[in-house]
C-alpha atoms as a PDB file:
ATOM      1  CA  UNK A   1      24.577   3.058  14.034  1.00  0.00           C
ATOM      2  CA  UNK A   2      24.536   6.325  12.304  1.00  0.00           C
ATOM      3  CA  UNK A   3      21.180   8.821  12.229  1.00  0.00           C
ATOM      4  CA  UNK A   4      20.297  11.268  10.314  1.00  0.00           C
ATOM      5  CA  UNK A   5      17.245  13.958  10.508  1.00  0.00           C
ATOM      6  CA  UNK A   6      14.776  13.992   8.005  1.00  0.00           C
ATOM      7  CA  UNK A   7      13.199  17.097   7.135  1.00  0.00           C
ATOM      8  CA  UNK A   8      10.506  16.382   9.972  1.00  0.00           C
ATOM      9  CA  UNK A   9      13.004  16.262  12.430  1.00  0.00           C
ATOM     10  CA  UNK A  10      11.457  13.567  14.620  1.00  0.00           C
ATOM     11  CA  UNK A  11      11.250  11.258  11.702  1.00  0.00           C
ATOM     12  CA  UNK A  12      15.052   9.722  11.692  1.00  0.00           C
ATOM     13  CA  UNK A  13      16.736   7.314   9.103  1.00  0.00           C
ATOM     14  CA  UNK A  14      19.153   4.682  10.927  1.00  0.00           C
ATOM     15  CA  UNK A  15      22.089   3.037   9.244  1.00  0.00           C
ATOM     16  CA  UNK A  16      23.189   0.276  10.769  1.00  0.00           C
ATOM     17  CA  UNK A  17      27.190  -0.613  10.772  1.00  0.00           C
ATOM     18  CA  UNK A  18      28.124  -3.195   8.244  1.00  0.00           C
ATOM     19  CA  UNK A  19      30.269  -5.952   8.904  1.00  0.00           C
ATOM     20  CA  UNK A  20      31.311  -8.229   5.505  1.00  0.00           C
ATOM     21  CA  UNK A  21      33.299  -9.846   3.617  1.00  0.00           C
ATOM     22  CA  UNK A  22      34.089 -12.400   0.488  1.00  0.00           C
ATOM     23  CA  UNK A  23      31.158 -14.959   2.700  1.00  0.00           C
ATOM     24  CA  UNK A  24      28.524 -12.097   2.685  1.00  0.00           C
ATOM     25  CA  UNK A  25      27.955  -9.558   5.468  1.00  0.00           C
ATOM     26  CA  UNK A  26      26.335  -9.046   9.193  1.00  0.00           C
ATOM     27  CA  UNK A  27      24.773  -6.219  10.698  1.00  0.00           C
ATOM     28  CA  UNK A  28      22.580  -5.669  14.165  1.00  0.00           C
ATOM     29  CA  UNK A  29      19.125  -4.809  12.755  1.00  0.00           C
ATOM     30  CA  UNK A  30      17.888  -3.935  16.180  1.00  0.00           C
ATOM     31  CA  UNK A  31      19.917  -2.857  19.245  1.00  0.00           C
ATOM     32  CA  UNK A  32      17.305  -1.239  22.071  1.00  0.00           C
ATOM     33  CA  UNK A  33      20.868   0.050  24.139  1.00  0.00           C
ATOM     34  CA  UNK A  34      22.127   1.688  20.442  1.00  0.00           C
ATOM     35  CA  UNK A  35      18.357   2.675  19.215  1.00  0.00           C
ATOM     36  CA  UNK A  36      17.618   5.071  22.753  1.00  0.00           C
ATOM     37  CA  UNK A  37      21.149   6.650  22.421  1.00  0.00           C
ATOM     38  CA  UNK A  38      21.028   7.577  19.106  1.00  0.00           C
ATOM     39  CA  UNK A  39      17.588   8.880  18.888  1.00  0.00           C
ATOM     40  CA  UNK A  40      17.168   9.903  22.357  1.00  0.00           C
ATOM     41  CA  UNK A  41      13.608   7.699  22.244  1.00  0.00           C
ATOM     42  CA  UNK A  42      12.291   5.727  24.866  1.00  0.00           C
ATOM     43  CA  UNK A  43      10.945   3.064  22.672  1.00  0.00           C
ATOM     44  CA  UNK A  44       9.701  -0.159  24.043  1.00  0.00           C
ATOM     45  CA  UNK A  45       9.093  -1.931  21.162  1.00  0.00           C
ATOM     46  CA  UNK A  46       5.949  -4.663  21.719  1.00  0.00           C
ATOM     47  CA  UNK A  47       4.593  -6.012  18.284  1.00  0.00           C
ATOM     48  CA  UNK A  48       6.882  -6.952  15.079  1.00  0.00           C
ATOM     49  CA  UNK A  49       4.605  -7.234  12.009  1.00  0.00           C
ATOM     50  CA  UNK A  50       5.505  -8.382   8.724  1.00  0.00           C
ATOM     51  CA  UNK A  51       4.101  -7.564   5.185  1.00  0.00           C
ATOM     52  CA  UNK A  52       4.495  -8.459   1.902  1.00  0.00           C
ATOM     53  CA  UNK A  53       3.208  -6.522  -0.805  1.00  0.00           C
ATOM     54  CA  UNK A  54       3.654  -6.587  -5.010  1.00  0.00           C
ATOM     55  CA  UNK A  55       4.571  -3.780  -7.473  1.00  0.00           C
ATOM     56  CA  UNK A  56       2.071  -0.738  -7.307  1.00  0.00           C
ATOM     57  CA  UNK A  57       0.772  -1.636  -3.811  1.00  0.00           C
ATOM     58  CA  UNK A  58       0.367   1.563  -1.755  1.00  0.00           C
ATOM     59  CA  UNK A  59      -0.444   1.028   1.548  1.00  0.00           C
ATOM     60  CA  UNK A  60      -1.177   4.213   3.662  1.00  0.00           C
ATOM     61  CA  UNK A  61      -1.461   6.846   5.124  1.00  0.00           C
ATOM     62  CA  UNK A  62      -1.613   4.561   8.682  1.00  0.00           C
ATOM     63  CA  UNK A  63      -2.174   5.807  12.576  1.00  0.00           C
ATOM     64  CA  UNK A  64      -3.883   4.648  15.415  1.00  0.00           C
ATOM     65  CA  UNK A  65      -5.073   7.644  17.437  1.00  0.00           C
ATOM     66  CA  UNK A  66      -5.470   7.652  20.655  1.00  0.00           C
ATOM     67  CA  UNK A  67      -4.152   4.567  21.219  1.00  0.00           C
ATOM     68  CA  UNK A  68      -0.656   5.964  18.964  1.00  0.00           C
ATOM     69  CA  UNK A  69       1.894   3.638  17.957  1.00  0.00           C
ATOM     70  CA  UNK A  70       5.696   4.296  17.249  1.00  0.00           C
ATOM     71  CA  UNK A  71       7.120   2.021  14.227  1.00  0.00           C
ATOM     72  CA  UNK A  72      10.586   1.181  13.537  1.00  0.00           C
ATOM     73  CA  UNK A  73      10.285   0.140  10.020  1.00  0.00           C
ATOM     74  CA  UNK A  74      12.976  -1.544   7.578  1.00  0.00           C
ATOM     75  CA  UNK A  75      12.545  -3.555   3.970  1.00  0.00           C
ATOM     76  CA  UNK A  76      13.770  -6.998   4.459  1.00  0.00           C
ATOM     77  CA  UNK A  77      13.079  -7.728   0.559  1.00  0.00           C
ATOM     78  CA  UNK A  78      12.425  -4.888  -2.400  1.00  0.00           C
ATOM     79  CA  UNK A  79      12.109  -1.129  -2.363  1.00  0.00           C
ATOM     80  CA  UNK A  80       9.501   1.180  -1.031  1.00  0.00           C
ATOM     81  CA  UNK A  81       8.913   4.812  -1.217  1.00  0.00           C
ATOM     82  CA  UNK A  82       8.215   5.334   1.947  1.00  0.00           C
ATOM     83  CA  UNK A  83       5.488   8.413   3.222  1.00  0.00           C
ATOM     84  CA  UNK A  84       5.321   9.978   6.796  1.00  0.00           C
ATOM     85  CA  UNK A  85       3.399  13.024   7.266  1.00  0.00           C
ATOM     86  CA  UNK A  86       3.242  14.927  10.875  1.00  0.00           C
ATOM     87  CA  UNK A  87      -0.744  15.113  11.908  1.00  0.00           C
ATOM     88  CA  UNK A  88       0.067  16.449  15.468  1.00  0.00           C
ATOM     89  CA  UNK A  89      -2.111  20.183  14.918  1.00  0.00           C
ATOM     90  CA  UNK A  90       0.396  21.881  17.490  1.00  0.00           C
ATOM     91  CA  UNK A  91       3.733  21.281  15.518  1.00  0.00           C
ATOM     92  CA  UNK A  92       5.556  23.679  13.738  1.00  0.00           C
ATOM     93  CA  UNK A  93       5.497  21.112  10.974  1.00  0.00           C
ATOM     94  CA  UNK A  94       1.669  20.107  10.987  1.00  0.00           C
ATOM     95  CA  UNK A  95       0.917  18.759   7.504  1.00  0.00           C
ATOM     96  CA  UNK A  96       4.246  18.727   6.010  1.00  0.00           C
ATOM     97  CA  UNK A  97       5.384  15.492   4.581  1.00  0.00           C
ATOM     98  CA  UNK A  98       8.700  14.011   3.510  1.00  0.00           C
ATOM     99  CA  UNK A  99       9.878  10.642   1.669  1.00  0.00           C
ATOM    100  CA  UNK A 100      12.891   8.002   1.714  1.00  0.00           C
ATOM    101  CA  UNK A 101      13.404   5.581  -0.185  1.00  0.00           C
ATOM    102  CA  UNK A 102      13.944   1.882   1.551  1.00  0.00           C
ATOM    103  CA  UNK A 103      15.553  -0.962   0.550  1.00  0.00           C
ATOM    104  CA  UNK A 104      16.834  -4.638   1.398  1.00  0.00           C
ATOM    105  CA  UNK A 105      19.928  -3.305  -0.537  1.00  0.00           C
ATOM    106  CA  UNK A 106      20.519  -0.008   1.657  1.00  0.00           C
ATOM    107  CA  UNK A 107      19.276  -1.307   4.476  1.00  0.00           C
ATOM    108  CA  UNK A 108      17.834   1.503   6.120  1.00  0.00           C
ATOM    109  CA  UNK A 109      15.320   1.693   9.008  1.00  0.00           C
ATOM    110  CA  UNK A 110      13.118   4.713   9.778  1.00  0.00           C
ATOM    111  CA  UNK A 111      12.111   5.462  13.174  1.00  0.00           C
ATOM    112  CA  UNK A 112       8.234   7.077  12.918  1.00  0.00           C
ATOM    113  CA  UNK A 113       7.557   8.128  16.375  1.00  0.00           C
ATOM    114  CA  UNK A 114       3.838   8.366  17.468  1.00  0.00           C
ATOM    115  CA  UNK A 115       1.943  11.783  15.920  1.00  0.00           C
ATOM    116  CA  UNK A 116       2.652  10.424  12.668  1.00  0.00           C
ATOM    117  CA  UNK A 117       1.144   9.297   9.742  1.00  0.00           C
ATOM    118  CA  UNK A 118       3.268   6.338   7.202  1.00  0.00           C
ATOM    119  CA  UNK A 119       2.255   4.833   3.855  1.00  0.00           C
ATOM    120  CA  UNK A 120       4.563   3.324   1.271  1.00  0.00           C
ATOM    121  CA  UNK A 121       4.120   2.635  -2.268  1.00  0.00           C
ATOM    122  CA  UNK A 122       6.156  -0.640  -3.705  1.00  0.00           C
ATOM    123  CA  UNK A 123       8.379   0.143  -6.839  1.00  0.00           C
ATOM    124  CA  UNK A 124      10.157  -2.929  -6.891  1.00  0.00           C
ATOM    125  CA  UNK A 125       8.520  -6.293  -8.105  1.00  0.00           C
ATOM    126  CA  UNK A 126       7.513  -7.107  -4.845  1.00  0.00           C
ATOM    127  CA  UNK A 127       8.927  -6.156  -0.869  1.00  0.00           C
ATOM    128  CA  UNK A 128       8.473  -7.554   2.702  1.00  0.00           C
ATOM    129  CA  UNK A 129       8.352  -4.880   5.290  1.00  0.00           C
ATOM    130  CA  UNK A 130       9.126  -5.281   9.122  1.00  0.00           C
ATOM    131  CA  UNK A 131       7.373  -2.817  11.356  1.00  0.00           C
ATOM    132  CA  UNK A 132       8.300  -2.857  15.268  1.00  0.00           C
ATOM    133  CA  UNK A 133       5.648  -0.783  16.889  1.00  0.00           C
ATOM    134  CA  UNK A 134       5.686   0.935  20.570  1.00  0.00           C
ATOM    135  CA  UNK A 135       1.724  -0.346  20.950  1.00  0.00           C
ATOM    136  CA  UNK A 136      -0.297  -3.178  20.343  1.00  0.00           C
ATOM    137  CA  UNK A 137      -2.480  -2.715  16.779  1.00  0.00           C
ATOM    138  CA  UNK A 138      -6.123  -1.525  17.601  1.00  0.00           C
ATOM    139  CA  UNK A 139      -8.218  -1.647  15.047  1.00  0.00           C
ATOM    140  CA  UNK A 140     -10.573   0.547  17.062  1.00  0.00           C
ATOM    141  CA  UNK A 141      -8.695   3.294  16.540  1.00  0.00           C
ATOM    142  CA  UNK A 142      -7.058   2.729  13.327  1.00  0.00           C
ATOM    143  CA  UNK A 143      -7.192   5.589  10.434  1.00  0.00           C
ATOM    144  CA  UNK A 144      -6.226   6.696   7.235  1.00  0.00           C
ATOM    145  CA  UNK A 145      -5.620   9.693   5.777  1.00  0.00           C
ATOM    146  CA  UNK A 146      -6.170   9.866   1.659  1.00  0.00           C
ATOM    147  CA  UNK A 147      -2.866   8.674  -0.237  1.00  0.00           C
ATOM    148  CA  UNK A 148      -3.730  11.066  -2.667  1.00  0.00           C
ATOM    149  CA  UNK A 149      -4.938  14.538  -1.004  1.00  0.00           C
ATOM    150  CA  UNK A 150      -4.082  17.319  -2.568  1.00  0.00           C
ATOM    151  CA  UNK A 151      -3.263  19.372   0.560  1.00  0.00           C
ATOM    152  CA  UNK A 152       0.023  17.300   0.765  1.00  0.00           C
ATOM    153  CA  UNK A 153       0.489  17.158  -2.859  1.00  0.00           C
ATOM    154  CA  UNK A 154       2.827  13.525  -2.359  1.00  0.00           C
ATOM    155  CA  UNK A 155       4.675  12.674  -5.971  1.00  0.00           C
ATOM    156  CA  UNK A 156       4.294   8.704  -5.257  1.00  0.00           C
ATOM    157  CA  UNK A 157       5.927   7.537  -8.298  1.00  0.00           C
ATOM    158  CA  UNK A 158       3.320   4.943  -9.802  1.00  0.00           C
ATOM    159  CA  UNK A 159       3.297   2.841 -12.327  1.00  0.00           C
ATOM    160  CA  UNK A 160      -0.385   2.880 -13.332  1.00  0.00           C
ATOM    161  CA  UNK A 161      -2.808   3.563 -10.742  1.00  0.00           C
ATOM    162  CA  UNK A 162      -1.942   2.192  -6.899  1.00  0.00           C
ATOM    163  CA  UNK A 163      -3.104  -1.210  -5.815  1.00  0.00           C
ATOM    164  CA  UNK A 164      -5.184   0.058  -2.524  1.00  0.00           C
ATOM    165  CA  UNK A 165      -7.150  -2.209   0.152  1.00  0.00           C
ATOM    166  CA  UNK A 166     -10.475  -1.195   0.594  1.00  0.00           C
ATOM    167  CA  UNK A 167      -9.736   1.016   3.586  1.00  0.00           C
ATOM    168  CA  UNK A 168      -7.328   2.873   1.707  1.00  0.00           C
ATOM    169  CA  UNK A 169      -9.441   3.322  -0.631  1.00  0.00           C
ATOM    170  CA  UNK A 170     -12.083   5.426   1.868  1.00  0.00           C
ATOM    171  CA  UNK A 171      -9.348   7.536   3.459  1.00  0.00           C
ATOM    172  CA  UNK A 172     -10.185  10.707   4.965  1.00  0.00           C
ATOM    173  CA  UNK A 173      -8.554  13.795   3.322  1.00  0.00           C
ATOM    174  CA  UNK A 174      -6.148  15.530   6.544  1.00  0.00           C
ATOM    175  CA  UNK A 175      -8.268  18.057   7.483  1.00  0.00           C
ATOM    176  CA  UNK A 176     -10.879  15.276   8.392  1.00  0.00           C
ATOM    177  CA  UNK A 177      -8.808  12.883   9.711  1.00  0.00           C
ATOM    178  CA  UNK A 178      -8.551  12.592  14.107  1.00  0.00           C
ATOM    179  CA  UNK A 179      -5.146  13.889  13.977  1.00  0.00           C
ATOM    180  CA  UNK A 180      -3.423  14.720  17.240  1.00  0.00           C
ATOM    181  CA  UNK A 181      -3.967  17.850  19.312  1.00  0.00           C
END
């Protein structure tokens, strides 16, 4: 597996090794031994949750808080732009955001560790996502932080206005939300 850093250097993109040929191809999606050496996380991985969403779907900006989940998260189907913004007040790096793009073609996985906020908009026709998360869901202490607040300034590139549920639609702007001390 290779990793690379993402500009919040937590936040790491994991390429799994490819194994192919003229009958089509084979890769480990998920190796806990390979995951904690390469990222140096501790990760025991509890839920796996599937989605599938259409074009123009933006789901996001997700935590649970205090009850924190990491989320190992690949597309199985489609492309996302995929969102993670730190909301821990005592980083370096509080506020900042940065993007990747995921894909059932590239096959990437992003490793979101707990003190994070993810969203993703859908730019292909449709996409099934796979989240494996470090904690149960709790709806109790679910949030959402605005998709479109201008203190992170995100360029989600839509096609028309996003498809949001309705509690995307009453996210909290960031310096609302119950981020993380």
């Amino acid at each position: 597996m290779k990793v690379s850093r993402t500009a919040l250097p937590e936040v790491l993109i994991l390429e799994p090794r490819m194994f192919g040929d003229e009958r089509g191809y084979f890769f480990e999606s998920h190796n806990q031994r390979e995951f904690e050496a390469a990222t140096g996380a501790r990760a025991g991985f509890v839920q796996d949750n599937q989605s599938r969403s259409k074009k123009n779907v933006l789901r996001g900006l997700h935590f649970q808080n205090p009850q924190s989940q990491g989320k190992l998260i690949r597309a199985l189907a489609g492309e996302v732009f995929d969102v993670v913004v730190d909301i821990r007040r005592s980083s370096p790096n509080f506020g900042k955001w940065d993007s990747i793009r995921l894909s059932a073609e590239n096959r990437l996985a992003l490793w979101v560790p707990p003190g994070f906020a993810h969203g993703f908009l859908v730019v292909s026709e449709h996409a099934d996502m796979l989240y494996k998360t470090t904690d149960y869901y709790a709806p109790e202490h679910e949030h959402c932080i605005q998709w479109n607040d201008p203190r992170l300034a995100i360029p989600w590139p839509l096609a028309g206005p996003p498809d949001l549920s309705l509690k995307d639609q009453k996210g909290k702007p960031l310096e609302d939300a119950k981020v993380f001390a």
